[in-house]
Protein backbone atom coordinates (compact mmCIF):
# COMPACT_ATOMS: atom_id res chain seq x y z
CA UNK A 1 71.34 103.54 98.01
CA UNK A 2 67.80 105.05 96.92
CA UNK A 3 67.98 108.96 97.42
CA UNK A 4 64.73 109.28 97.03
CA UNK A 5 64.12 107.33 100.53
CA UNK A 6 61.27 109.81 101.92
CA UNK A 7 63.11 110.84 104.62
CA UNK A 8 61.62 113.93 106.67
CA UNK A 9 63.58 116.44 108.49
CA UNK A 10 63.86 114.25 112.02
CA UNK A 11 64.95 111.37 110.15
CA UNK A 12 67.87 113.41 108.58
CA UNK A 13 68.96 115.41 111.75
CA UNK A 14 68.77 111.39 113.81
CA UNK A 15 70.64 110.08 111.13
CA UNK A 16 73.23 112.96 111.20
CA UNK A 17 73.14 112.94 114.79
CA UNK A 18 73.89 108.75 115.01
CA UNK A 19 77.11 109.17 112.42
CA UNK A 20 78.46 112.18 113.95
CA UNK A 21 78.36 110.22 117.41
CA UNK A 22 79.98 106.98 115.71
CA UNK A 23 82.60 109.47 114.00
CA UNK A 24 83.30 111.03 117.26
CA UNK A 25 83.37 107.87 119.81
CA UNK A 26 83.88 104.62 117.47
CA UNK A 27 80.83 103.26 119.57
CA UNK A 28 76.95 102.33 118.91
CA UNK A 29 74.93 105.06 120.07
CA UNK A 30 71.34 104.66 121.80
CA UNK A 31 67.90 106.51 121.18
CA UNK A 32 68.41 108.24 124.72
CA UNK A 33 72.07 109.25 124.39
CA UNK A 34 70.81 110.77 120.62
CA UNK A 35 68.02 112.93 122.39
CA UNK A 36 69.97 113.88 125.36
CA UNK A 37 73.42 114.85 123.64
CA UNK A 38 71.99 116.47 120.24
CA UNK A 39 69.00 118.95 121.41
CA UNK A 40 66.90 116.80 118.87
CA UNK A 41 63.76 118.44 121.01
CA UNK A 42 61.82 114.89 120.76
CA UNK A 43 61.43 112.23 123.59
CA UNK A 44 64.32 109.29 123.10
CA UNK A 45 61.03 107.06 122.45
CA UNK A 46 60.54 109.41 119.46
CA UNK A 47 64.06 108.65 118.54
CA UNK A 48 63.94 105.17 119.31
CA UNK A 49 61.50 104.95 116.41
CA UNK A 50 63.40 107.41 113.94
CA UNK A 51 66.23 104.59 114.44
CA UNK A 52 64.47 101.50 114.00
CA UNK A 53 62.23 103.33 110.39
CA UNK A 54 66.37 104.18 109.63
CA UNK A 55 67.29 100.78 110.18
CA UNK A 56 64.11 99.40 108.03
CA UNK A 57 65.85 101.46 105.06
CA UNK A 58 69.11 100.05 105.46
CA UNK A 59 70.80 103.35 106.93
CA UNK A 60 71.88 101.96 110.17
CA UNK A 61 72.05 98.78 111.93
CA UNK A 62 73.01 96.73 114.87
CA UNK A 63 76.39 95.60 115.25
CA UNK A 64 75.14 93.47 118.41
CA UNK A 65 71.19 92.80 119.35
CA UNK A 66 71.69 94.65 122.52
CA UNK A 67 73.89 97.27 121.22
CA UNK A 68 73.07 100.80 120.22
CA UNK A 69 72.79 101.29 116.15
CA UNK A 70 75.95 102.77 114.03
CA UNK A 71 75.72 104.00 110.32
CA UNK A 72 76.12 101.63 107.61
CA UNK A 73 77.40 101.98 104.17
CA UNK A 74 74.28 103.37 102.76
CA UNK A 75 73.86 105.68 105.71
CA UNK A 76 77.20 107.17 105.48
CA UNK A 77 76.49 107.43 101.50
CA UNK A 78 73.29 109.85 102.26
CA UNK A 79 74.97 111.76 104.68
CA UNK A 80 78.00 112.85 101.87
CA UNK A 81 75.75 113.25 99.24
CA UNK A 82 72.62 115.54 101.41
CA UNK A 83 73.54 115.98 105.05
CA UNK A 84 76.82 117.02 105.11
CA UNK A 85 79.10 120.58 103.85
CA UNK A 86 83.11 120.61 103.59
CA UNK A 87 84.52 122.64 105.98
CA UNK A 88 85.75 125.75 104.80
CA UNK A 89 88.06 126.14 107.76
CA UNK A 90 89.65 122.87 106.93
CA UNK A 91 89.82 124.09 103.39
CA UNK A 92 91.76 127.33 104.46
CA UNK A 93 94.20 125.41 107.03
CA UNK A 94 95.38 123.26 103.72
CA UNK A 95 95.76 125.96 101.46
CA UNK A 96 97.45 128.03 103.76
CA UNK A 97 99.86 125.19 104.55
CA UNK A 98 100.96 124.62 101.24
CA UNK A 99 100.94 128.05 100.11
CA UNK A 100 103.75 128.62 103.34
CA UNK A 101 105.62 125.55 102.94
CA UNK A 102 105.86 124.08 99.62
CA UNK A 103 108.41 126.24 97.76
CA UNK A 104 108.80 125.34 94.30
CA UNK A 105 111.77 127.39 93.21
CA UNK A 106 114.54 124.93 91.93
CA UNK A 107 112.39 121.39 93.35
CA UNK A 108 111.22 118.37 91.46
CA UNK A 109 107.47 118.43 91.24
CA UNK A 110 107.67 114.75 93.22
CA UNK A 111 109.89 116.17 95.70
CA UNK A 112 106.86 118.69 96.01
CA UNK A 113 104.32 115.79 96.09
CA UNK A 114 105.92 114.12 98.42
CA UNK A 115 106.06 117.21 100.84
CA UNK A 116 102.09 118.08 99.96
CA UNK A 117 101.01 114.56 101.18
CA UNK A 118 102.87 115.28 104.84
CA UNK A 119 100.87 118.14 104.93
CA UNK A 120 97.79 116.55 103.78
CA UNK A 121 97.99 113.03 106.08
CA UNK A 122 98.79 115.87 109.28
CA UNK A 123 96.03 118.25 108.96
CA UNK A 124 93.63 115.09 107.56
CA UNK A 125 94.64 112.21 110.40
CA UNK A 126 94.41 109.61 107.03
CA UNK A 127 96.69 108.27 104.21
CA UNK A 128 97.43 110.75 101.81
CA UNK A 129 97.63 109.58 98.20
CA UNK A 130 99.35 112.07 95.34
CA UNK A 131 100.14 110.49 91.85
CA UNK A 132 102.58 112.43 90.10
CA UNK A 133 101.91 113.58 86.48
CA UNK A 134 103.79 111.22 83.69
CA UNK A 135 105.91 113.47 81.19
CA UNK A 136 103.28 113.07 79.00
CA UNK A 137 101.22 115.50 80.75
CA UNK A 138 103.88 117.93 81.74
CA UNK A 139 105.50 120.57 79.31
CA UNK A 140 108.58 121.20 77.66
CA UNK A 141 110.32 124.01 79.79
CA UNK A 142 113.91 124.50 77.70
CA UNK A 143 115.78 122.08 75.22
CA UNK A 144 119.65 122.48 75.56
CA UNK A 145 121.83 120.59 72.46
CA UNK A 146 125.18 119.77 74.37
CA UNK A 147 128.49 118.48 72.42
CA UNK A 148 130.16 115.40 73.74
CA UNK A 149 133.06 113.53 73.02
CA UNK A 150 132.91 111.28 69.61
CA UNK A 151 131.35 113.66 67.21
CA UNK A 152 127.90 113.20 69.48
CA UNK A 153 125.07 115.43 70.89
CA UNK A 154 123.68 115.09 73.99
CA UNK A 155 119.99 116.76 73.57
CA UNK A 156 118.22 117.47 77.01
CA UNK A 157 114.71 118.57 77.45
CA UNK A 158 114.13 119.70 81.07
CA UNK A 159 110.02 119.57 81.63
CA UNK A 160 108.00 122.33 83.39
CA UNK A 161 107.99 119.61 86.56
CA UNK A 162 112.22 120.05 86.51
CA UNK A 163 112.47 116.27 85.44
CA UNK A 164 114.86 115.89 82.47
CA UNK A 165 114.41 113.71 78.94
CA UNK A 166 117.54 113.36 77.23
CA UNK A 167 119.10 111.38 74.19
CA UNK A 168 122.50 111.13 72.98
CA UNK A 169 122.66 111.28 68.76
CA UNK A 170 125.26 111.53 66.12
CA UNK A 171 126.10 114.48 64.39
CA UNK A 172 126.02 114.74 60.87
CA UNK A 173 128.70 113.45 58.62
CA UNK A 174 129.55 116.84 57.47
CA UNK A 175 130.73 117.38 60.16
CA UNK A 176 133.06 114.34 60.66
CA UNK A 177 135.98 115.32 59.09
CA UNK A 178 136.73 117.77 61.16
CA UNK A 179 139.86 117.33 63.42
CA UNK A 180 137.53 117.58 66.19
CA UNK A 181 134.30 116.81 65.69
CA UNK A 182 132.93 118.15 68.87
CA UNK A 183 133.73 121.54 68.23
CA UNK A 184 132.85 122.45 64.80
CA UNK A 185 128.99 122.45 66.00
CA UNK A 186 129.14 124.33 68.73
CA UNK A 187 127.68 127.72 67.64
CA UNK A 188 125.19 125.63 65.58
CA UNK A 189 124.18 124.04 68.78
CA UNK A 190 123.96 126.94 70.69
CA UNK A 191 121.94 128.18 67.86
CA UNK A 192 120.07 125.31 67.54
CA UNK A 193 118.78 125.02 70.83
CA UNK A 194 117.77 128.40 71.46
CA UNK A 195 115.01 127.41 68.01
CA UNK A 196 114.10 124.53 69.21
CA UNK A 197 113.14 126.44 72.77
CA UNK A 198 111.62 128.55 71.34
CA UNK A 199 109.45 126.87 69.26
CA UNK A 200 108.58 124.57 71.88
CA UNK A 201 108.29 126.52 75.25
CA UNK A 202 105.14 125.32 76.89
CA UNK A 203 104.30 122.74 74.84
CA UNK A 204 103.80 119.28 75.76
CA UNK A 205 106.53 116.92 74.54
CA UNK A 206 104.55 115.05 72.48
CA UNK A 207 104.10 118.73 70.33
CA UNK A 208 107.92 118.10 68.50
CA UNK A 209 106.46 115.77 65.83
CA UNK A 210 104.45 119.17 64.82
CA UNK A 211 107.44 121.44 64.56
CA UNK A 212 107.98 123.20 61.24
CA UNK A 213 111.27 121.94 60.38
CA UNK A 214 111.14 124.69 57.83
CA UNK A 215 112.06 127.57 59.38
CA UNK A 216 115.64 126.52 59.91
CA UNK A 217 117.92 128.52 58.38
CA UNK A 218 119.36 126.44 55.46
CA UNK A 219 122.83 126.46 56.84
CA UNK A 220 121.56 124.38 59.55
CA UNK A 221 118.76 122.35 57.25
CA UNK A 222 121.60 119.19 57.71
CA UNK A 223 120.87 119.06 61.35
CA UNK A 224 116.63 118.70 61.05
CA UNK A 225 116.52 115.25 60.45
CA UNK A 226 119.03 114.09 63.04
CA UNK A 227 116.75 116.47 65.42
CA UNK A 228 113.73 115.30 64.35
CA UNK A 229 114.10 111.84 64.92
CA UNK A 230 115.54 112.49 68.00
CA UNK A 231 113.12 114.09 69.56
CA UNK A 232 110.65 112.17 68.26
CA UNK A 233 112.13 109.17 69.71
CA UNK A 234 112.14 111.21 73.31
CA UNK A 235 108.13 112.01 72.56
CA UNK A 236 107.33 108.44 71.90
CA UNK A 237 108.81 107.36 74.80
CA UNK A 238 106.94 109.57 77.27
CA UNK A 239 103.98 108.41 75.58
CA UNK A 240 104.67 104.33 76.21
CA UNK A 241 102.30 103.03 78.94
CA UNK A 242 103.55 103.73 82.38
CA UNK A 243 102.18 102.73 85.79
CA UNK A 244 101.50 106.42 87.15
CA UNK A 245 103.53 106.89 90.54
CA UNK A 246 101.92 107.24 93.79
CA UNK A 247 103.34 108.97 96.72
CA UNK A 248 101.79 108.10 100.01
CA UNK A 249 101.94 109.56 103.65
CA UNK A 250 100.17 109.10 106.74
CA UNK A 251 99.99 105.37 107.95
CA UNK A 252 101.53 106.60 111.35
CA UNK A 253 98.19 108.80 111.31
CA UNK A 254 95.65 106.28 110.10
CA UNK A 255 97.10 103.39 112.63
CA UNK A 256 95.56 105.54 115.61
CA UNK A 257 91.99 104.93 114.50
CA UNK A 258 90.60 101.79 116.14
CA UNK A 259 89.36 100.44 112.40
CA UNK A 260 93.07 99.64 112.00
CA UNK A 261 94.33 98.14 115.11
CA UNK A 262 93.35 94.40 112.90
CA UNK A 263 97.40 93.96 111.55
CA UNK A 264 95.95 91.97 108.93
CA UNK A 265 93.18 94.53 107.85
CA UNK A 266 96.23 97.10 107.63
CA UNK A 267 98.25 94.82 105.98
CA UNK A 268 96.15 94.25 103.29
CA UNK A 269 95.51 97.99 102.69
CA UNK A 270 99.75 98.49 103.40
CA UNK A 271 100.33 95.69 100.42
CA UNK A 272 97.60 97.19 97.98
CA UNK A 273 99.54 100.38 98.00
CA UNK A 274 103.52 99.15 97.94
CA UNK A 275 102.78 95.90 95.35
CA UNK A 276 99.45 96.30 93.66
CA UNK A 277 98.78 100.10 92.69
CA UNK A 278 97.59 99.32 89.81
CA UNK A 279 94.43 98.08 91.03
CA UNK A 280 93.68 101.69 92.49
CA UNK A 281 94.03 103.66 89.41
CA UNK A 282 89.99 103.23 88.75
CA UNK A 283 89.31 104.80 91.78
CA UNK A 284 91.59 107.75 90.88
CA UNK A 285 91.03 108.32 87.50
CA UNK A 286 87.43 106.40 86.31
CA UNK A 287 83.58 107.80 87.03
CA UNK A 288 81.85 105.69 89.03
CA UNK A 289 77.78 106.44 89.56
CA UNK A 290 78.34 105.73 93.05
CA UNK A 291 81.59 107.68 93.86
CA UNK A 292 79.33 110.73 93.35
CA UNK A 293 80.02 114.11 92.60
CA UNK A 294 79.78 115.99 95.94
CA UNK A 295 80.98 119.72 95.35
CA UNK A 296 79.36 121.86 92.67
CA UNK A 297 81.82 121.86 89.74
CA UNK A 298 84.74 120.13 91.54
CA UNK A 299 85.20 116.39 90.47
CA UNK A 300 85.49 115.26 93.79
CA UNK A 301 84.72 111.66 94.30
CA UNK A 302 83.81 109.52 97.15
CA UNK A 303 84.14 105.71 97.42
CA UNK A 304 82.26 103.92 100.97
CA UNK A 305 83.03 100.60 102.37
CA UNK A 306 81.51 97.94 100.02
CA UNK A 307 81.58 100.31 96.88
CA UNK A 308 85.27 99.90 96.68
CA UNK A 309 85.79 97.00 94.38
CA UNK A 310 88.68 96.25 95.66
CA UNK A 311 88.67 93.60 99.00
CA UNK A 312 91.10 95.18 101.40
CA UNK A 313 89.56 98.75 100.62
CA UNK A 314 86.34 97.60 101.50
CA UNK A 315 86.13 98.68 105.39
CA UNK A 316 87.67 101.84 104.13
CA UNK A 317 86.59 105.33 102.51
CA UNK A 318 88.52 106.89 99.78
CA UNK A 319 87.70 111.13 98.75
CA UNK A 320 90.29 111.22 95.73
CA UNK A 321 90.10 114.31 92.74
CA UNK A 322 91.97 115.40 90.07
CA UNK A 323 94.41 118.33 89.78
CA UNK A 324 94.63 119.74 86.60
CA UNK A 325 97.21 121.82 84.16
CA UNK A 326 95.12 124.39 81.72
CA UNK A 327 92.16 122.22 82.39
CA UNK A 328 93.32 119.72 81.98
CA UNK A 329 93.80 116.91 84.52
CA UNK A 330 96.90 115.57 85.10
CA UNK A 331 97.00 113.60 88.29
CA UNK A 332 95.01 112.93 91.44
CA UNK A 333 94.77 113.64 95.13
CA UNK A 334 93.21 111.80 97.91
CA UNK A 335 92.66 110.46 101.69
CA UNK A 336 92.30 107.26 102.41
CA UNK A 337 90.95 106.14 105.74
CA UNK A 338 87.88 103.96 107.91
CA UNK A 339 84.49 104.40 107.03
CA UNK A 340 84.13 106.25 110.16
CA UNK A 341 85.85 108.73 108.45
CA UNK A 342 84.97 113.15 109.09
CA UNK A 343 83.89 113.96 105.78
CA UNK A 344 83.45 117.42 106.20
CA UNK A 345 87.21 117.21 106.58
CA UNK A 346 88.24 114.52 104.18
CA UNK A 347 86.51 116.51 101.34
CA UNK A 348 87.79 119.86 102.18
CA UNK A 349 91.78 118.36 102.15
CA UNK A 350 91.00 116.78 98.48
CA UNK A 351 89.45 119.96 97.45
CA UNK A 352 91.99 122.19 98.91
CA UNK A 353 94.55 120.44 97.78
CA UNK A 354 93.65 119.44 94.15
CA UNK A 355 92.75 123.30 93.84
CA UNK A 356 96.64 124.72 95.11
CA UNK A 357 97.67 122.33 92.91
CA UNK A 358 95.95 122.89 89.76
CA UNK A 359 96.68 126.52 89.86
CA UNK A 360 100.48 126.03 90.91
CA UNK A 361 101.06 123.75 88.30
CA UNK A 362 98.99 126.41 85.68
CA UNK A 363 101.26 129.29 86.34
C-alpha cells in the first residue's frame, strides 16, 4: 500500500473511525452511524464521501453492494503503520503478569515459555506463539565430569535455560589398570570440572573448541584430549540444523471471534501450527518490507491478511518480535489472530513480552 496516499486529516480520523467500528462489532459500518457514533463534527453526507475517496484508494470496500464499507488489507496496513499507538496500559498488564507469575528459580526455560504464552493468549484474546531458544543460543551454566561404571565419564553441561547436554567417554588408559577404574579419577574429575566451569561460565557451547587446553596442570594434560573431543562433539551437535520449537496457547481464545467459526478456516491455521511449522519460521525470524517496523527501535513486525505468504494465514494477522540474550536475538514472540484484530493491543503483548523476556534471559 502507497503511504504517500494524500490523505488529509478527515480521511484519517473516517478511516480510523470505520476500523475501530469493524474491530469493535465484526459488522460494515455506514456514513451515518460513522458521524453519529464518532463526534467526526461533519454531516454523514460529508462522510459518505470520505468513504467512497477511501474506497477509490483501496482502503475500504464493500463486502455486499448494499452493505456499509469495512477496512481492507491496505486499510488496516495504514492504520498500524500512521493511525494507531500501542497501548501502554496493555503493555503494563503483561509485564506485570509475568513479572508476578513466571518464577524462574529451578524451571526449564520451556516450562517458562509455555506458562508466558497462557498469559499472553489471556490478556491478548489470540494465539500466542513462543519459540524456544536452540542450545546454540543459550549458555553454558556449569560442566560436572561424573564417574560411571566401566572405567567411563559421564560429562554433563547444564545450559543457562536448565536443559542438560551430556556425553558418556572413556577414560584414559592410564588409568585402566587400576583395580577399579572408576575411582582412581575421581579427585581429577572433581578437579577437572571445576576448570572446565570455570573457563566456560557464560559462554555459549559452541565457545569449548576455543578453550586453552594449556592451562591444565600437566598431571592432568592426559585427560585434554579425551575432553576436548568430547565436548566438541556436544558443541557440534547443538549446532546441527534443528526445527526451532514452538509453544502455542490460546485457540480456546481465538475460536470466540466470528473470523473463526469456518472449522475449515481454523483447521487450516490448527494444521499449519501442529504439522507444518516450518513454513512460519519466515515470518518469525526474516525482514519483510511489508511486515514493517512499527515501534521506534523495537523489531516488531506486522504481517496483514494477503501479505502472509502462507494460504491458511491469509485471513489472519500475525505481530511476532524477537527476544534477545546480550543483544542478541534468540527466539521470537507473537499473536496470531483475524484481521480484525486490536492492534493497539496485539503490539503492546509482543512488545511487552519480547522486552520481560530479553532482560530475564540477560540477567
Amino acid at each position: 500500500m502507497d503511504s504517500a496516499l494524500p490523505l488529509s486529516v478527515r480521511h484519517e480520523q473516517v478511516l480510523q473511525a470505520t476500523i475501530r467500528h469493524y474491530i469493535a462489532t465484526a459488522e460494515p459500518v455506514g456514513s451515518r452511524a460513522l458521524a453519529q457514533e464518532y463526534d467526526l463534527k461533519v454531516s454523514p453526507a460529508t462522510v459518505r464521501n470520505t468513504m467512497g475517496l477511501l474506497e477509490k484508494y483501496g482502503l475500504l470496500y464493500q463486502p455486499h453492494t448494499s452493505a456499509g464499507r469495512v477496512p481492507s488489507d491496505s486499510g488496516y496496513r495504514l492504520y498500524v503503520d500512521r493511525l494507531m499507538s500501542p497501548s501502554t496500559r496493555v503493555g503494563r498488564r503483561v509485564d506485570a503478569a509475568l513479572s508476578e507469575e513466571l518464577n524462574w528459580m529451578g524451571r526449564s526455560l520451556e516450562s517458562l515459555l509455555k506458562e508466558a504464552t497462557q498469559i499472553l493468549a489471556q490478556i491478548s484474546g489470540y494465539l500466542a506463539l513462543v519459540t524456544v531458544p536452540q542450545a546454540s543460543a543459550v549458555l553454558i551454566r556449569h560442566i560436572q565430569l561424573v564417574a560411571v561404571e566401566g572405567g567411563q565419564v559421564l560429562l554433563v553441561v547444564v545450559l543457562d535455560s536448565l536443559a542438560t547436554q551430556s556425553v558418556v567417554v572413556q577414560l584414559p588408559a592410564i588409568l585402566g589398570s587400576a583395580a577399579t577404574p572408576s575411582e582412581p579419577g575421581r579427585r581429577e574429575l572433581e578437579i577437572l570440572s571445576n576448570f572446565l566451569s570455570h573457563h566456560l561460565r557464560g559462554r555459549p557451547l559452541a565457545d569449548v573448541t576455543t578453550l586453552n587446553w594449556g592451562d591444565l596442570d600437566a598431571e592432568f594434560e592426559h585427560y585434554g584430549a579425551m575432553l576436548c573431543q568430547a565436548l566438541g562433539d556436544l558443541a557440534l551437535r547443538s549446532q546441527a540444523p534443528a526445527t526451532p520449537q514452538l509453544v502455542v496457547s490460546g485457540l480456546s481464545e481465538v475460536l470466540r471471534q466470528p473470523e473463526f467459526s469456518d472449522a475449515q478456516r481454523i483447521q487450516a491455521v490448527v494444521r499449519l501450527l501442529e504439522e507444518d511449522q516450518s513454513q512460519l519460521w519466515p515470518l518469525f525470524f526474516a525482514a519483510s518490507p511489508l511486515a514493517t517496523q512499527v515501534i521506534q527501535d523495537v523489531d516488531v513486525k506486522v504481517w496483514i491478511g494477503a501479505e502472509n505468504p502462507l494460504e491458511p494465514m491469509q485471513g489472519c494477522a500475525l505481530v511476532v518480535s524477537n527476544y534477545t540474550r546480550h543483544d542478541t536475538s534468540v527466539g521470537s514472540v507473537g499473536v496470531l489472530g483475524p484481521t480484525r484484530m486490536v492492534y493497539e493491543n496485539a503490539v503492546a503483548v509482543v512488545k511487552a513480552a519480547a522486552d520481560y523476556l530479553s532482560t530475564a534471559l540477560s540477567q
